[in-house]
PDB file of N, CA and C in Angstrom:
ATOM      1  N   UNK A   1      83.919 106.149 103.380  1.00  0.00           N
ATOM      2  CA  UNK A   1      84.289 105.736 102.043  1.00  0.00           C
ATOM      3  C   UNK A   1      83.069 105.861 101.143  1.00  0.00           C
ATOM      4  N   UNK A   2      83.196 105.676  99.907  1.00  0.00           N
ATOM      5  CA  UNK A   2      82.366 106.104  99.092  1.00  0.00           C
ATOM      6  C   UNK A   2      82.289 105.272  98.177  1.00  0.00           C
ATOM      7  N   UNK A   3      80.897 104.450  97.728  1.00  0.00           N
ATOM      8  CA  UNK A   3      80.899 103.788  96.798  1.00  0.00           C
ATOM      9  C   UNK A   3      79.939 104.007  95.516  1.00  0.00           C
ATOM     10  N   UNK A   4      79.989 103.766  94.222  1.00  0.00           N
ATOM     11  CA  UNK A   4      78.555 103.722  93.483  1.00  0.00           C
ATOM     12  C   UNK A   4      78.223 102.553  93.448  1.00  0.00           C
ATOM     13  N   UNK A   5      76.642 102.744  92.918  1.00  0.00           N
ATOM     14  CA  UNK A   5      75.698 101.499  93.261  1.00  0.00           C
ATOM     15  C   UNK A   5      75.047 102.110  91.737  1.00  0.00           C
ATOM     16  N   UNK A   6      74.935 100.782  90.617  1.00  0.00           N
ATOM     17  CA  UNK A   6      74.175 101.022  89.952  1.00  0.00           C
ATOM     18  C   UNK A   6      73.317  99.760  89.728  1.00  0.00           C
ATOM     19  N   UNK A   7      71.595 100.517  89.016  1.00  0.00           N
ATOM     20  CA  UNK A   7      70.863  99.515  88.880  1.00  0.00           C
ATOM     21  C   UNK A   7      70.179  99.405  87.857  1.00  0.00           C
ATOM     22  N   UNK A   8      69.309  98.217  87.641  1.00  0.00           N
ATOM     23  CA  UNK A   8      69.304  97.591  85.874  1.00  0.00           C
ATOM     24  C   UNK A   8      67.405  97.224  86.052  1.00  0.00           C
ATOM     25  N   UNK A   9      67.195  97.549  84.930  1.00  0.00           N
ATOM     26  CA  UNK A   9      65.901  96.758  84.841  1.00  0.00           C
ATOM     27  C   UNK A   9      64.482  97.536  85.766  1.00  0.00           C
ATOM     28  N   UNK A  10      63.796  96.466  86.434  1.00  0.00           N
ATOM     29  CA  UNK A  10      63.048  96.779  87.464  1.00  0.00           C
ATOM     30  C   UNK A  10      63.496  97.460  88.722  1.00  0.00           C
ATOM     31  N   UNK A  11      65.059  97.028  89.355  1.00  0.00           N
ATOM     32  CA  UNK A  11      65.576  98.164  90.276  1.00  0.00           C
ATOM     33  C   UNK A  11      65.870  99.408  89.801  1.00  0.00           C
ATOM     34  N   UNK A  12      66.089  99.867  88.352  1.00  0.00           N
ATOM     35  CA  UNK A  12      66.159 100.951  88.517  1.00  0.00           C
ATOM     36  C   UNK A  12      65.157 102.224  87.920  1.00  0.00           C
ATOM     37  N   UNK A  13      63.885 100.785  87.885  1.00  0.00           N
ATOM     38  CA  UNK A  13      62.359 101.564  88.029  1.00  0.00           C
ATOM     39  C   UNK A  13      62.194 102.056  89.627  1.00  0.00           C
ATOM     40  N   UNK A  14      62.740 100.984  90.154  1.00  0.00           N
ATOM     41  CA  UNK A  14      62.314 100.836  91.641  1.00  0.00           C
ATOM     42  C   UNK A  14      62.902 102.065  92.348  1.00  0.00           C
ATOM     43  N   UNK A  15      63.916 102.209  92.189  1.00  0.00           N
ATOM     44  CA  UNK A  15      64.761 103.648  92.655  1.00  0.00           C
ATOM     45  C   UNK A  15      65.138 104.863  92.011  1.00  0.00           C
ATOM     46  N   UNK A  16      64.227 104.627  90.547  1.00  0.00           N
ATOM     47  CA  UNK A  16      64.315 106.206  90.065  1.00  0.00           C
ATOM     48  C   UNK A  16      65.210 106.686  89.144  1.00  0.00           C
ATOM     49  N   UNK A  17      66.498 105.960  89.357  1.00  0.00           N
ATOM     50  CA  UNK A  17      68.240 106.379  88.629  1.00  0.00           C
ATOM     51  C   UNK A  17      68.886 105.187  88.499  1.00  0.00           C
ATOM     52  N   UNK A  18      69.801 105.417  87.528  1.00  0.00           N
ATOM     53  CA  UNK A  18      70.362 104.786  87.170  1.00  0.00           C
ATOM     54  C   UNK A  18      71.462 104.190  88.156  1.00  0.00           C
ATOM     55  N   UNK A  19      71.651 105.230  88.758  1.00  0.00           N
ATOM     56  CA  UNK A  19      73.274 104.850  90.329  1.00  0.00           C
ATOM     57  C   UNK A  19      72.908 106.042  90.956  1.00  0.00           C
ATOM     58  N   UNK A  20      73.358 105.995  92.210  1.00  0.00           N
ATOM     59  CA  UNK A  20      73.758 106.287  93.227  1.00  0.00           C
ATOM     60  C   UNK A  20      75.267 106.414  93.891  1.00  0.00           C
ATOM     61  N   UNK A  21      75.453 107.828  94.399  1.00  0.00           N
ATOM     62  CA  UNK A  21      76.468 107.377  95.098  1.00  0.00           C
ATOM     63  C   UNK A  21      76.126 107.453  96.608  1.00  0.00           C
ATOM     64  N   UNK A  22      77.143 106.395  97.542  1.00  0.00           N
ATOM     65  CA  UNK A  22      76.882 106.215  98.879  1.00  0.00           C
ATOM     66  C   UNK A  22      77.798 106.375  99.581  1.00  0.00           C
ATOM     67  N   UNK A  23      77.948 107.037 101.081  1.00  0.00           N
ATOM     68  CA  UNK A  23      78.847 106.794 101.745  1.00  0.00           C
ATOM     69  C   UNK A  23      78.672 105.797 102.599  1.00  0.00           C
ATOM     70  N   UNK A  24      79.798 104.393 102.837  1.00  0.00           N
ATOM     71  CA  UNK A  24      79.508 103.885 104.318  1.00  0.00           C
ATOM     72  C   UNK A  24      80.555 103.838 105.044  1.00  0.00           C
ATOM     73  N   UNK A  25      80.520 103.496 106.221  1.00  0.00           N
ATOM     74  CA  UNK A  25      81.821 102.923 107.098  1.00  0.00           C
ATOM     75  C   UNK A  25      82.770 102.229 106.805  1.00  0.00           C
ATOM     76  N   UNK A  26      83.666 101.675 107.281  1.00  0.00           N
ATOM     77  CA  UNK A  26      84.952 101.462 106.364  1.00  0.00           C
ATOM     78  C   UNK A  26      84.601  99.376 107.086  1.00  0.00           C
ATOM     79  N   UNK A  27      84.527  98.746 106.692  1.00  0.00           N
ATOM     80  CA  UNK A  27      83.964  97.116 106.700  1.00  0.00           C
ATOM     81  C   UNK A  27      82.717  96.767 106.446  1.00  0.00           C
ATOM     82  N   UNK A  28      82.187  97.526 105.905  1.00  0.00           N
ATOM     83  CA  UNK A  28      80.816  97.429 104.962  1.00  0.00           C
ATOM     84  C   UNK A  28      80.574  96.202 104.452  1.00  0.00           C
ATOM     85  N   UNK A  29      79.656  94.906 104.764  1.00  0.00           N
ATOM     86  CA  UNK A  29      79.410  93.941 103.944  1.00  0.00           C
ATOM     87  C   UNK A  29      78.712  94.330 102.682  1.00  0.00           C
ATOM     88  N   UNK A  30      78.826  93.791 101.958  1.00  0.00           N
ATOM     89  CA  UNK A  30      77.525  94.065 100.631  1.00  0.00           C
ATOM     90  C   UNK A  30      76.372  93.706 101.212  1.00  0.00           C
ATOM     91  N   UNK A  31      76.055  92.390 101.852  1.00  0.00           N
ATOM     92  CA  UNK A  31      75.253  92.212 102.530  1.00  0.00           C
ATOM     93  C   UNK A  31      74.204  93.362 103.613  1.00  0.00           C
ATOM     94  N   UNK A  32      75.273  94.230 104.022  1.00  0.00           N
ATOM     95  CA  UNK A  32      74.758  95.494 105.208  1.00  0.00           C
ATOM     96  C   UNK A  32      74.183  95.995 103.816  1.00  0.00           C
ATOM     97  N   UNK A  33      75.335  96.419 102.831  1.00  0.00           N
ATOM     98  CA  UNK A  33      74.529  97.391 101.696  1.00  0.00           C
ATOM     99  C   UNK A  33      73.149  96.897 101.391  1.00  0.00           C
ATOM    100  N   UNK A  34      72.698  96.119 101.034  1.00  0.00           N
ATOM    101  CA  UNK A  34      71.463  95.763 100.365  1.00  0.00           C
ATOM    102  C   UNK A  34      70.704  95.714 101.690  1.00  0.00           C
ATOM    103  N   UNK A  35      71.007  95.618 102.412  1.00  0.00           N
ATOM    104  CA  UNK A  35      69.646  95.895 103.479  1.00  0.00           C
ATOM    105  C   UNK A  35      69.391  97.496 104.084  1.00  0.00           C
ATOM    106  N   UNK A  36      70.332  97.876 103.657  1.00  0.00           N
ATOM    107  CA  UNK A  36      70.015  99.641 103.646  1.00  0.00           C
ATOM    108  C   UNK A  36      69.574 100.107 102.437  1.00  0.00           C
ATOM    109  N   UNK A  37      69.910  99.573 101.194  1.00  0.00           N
ATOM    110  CA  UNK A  37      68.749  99.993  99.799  1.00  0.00           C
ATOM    111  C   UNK A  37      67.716  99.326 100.465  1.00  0.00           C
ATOM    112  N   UNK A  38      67.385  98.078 100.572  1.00  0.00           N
ATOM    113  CA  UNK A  38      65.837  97.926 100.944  1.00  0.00           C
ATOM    114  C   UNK A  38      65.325  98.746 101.992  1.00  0.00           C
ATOM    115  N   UNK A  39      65.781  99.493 103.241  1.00  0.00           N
ATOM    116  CA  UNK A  39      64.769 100.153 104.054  1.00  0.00           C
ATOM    117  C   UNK A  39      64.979 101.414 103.180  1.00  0.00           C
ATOM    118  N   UNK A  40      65.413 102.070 102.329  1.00  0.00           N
ATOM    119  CA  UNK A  40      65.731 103.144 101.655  1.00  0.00           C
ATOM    120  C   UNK A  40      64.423 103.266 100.352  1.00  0.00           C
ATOM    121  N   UNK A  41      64.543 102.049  99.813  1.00  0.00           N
ATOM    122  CA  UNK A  41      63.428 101.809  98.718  1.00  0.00           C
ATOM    123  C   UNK A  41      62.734 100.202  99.055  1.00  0.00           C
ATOM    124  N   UNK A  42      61.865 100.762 100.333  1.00  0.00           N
ATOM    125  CA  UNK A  42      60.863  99.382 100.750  1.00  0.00           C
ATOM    126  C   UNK A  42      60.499  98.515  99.540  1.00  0.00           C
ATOM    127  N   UNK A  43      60.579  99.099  98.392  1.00  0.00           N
ATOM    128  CA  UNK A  43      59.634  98.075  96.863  1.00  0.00           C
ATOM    129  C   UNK A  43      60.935  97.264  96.477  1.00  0.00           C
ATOM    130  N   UNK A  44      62.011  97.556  96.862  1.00  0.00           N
ATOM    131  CA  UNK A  44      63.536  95.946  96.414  1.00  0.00           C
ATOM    132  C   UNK A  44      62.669  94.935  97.500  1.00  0.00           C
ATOM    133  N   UNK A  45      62.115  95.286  98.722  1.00  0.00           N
ATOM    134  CA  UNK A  45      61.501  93.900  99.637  1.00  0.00           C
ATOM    135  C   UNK A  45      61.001  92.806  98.866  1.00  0.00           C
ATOM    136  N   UNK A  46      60.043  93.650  97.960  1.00  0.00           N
ATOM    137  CA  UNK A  46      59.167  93.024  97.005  1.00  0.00           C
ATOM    138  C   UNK A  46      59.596  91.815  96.332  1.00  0.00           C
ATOM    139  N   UNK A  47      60.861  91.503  95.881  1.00  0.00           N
ATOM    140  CA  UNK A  47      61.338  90.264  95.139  1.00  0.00           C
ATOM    141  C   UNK A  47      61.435  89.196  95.973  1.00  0.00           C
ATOM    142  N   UNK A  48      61.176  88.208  95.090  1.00  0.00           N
ATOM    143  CA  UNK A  48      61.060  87.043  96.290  1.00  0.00           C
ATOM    144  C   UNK A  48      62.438  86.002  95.828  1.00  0.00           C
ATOM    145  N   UNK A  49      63.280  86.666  94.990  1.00  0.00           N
ATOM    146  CA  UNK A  49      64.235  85.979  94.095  1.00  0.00           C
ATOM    147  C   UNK A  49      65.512  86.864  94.902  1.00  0.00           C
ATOM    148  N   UNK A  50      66.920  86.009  95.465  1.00  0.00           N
ATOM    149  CA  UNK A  50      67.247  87.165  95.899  1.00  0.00           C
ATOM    150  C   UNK A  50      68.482  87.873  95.006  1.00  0.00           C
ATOM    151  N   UNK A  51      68.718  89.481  95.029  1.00  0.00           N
ATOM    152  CA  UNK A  51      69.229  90.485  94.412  1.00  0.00           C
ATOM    153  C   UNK A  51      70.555  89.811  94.012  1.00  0.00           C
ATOM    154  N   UNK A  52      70.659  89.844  92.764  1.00  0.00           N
ATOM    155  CA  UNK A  52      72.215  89.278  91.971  1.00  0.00           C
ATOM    156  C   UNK A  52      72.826  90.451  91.982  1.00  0.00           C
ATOM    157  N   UNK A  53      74.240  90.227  92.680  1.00  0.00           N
ATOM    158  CA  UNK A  53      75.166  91.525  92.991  1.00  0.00           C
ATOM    159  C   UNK A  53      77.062  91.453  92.490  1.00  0.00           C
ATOM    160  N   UNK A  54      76.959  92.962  91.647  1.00  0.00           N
ATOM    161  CA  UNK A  54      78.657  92.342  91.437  1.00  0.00           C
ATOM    162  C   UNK A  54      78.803  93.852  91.855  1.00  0.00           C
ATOM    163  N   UNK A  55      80.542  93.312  92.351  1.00  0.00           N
ATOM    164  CA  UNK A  55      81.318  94.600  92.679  1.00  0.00           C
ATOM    165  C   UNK A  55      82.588  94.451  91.821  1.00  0.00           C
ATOM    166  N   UNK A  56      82.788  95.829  91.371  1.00  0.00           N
ATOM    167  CA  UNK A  56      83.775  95.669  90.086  1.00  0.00           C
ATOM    168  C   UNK A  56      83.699  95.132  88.775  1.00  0.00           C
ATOM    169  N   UNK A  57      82.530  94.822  89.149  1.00  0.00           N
ATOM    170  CA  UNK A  57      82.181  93.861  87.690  1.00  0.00           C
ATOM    171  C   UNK A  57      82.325  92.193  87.664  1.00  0.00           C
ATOM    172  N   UNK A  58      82.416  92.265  88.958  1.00  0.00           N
ATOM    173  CA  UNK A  58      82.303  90.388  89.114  1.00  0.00           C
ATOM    174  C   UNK A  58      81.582  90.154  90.057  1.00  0.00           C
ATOM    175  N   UNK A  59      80.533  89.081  89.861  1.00  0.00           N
ATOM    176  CA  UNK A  59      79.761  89.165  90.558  1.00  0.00           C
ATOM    177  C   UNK A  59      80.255  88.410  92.089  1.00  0.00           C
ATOM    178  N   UNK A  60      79.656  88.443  92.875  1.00  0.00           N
ATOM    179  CA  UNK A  60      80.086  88.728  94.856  1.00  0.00           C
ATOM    180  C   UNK A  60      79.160  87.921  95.822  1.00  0.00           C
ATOM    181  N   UNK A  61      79.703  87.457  96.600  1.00  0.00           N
ATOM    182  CA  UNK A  61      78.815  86.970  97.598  1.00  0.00           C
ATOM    183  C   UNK A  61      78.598  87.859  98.461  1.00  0.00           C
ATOM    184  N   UNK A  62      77.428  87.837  99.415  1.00  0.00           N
ATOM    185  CA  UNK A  62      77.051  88.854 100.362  1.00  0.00           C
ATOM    186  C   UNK A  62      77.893  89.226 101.546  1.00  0.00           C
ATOM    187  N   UNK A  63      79.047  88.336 101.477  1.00  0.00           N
ATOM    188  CA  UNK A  63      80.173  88.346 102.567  1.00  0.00           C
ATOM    189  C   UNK A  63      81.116  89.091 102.234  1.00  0.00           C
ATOM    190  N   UNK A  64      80.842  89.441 101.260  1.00  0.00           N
ATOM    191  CA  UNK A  64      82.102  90.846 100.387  1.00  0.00           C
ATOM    192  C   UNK A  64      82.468  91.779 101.450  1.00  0.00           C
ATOM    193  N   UNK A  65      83.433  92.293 101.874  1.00  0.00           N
ATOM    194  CA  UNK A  65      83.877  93.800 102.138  1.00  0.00           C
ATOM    195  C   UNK A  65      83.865  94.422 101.347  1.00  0.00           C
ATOM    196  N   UNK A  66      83.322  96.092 101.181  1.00  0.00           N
ATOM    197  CA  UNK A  66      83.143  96.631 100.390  1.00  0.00           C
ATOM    198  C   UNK A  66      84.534  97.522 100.702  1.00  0.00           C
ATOM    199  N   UNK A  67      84.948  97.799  99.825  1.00  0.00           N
ATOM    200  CA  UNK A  67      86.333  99.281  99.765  1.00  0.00           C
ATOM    201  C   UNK A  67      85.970 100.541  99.056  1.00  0.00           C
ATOM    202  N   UNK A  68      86.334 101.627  99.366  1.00  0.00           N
ATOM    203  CA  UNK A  68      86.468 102.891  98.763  1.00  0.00           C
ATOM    204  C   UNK A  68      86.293 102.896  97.273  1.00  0.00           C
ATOM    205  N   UNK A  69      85.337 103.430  96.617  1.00  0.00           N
ATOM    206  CA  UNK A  69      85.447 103.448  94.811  1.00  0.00           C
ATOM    207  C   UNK A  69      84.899 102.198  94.270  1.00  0.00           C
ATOM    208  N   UNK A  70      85.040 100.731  95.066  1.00  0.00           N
ATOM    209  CA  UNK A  70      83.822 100.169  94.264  1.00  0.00           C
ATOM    210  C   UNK A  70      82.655 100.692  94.025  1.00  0.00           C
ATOM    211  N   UNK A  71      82.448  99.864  93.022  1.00  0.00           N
ATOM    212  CA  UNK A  71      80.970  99.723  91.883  1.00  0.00           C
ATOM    213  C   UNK A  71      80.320  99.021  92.081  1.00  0.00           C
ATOM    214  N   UNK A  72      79.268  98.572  92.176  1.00  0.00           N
ATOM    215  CA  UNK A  72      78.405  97.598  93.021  1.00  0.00           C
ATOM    216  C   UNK A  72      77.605  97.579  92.439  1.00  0.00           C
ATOM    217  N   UNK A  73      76.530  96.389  91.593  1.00  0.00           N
ATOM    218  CA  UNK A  73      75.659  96.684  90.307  1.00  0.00           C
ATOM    219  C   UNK A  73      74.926  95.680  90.927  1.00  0.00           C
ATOM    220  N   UNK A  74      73.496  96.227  90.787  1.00  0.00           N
ATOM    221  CA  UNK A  74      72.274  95.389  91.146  1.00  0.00           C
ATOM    222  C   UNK A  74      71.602  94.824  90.308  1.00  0.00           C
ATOM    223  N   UNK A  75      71.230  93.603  89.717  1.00  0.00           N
ATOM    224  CA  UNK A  75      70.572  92.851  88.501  1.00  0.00           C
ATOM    225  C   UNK A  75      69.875  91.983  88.787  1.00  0.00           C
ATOM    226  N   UNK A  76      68.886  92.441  88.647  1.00  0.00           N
ATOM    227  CA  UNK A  76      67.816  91.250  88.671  1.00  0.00           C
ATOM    228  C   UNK A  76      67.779  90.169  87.573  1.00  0.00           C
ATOM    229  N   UNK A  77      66.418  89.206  88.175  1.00  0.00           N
ATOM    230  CA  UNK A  77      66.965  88.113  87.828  1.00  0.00           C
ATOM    231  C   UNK A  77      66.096  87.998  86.410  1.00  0.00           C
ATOM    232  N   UNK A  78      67.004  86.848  85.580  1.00  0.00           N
ATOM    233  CA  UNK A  78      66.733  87.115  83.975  1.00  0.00           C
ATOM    234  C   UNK A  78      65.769  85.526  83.927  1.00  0.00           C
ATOM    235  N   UNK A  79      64.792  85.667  83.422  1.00  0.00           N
ATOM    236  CA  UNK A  79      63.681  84.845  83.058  1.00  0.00           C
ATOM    237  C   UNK A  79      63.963  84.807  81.438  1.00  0.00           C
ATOM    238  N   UNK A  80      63.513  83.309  81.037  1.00  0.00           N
ATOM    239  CA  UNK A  80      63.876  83.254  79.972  1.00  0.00           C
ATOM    240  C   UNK A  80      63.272  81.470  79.452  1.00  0.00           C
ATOM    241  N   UNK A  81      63.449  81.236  78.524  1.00  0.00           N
ATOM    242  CA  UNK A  81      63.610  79.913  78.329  1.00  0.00           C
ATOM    243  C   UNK A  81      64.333  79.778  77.104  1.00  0.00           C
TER     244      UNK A  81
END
């Protein structure tokens, strides 16, 4: 199955582009996903805050199944006062 992955900010200094597309296996946690961008681009390790993630446009817990054609958006975290 095939998903895109897009990223915002400092991840998508960190990896170059704006998205990606990926293939994975068909019960994919989001959770599996983000630990294959990090051995993919060792510098996501770097945050010590962890990766805010939506699929479809809502954001997801790491226990997500991923399906065919989701969107999966990586956002770091917003500092502010």
């Amino acid at each position: 199955m095939k998903v895109k992955i897009k990223f915002f900010a400092s991840y998508r200094e960190i990896v170059g582009k704006h998205e990606i597309t990926m293939d994975l296996k068909q019960g994919t946690k989001l959770s599996d996903l983000i630990e294959d961008l990090k051995c993919r681009y060792p510098r996501l390790q770097g945050f010590t805050d962890p990766i805010v993630t939506s699929v479809n446009k809502k954001y997801a817990r790491d226990d997500v199944i991923l399906n065919d054609g989701d969107e999966i958006a990586l956002l770091p975290p917003v500092s502010g006062g």
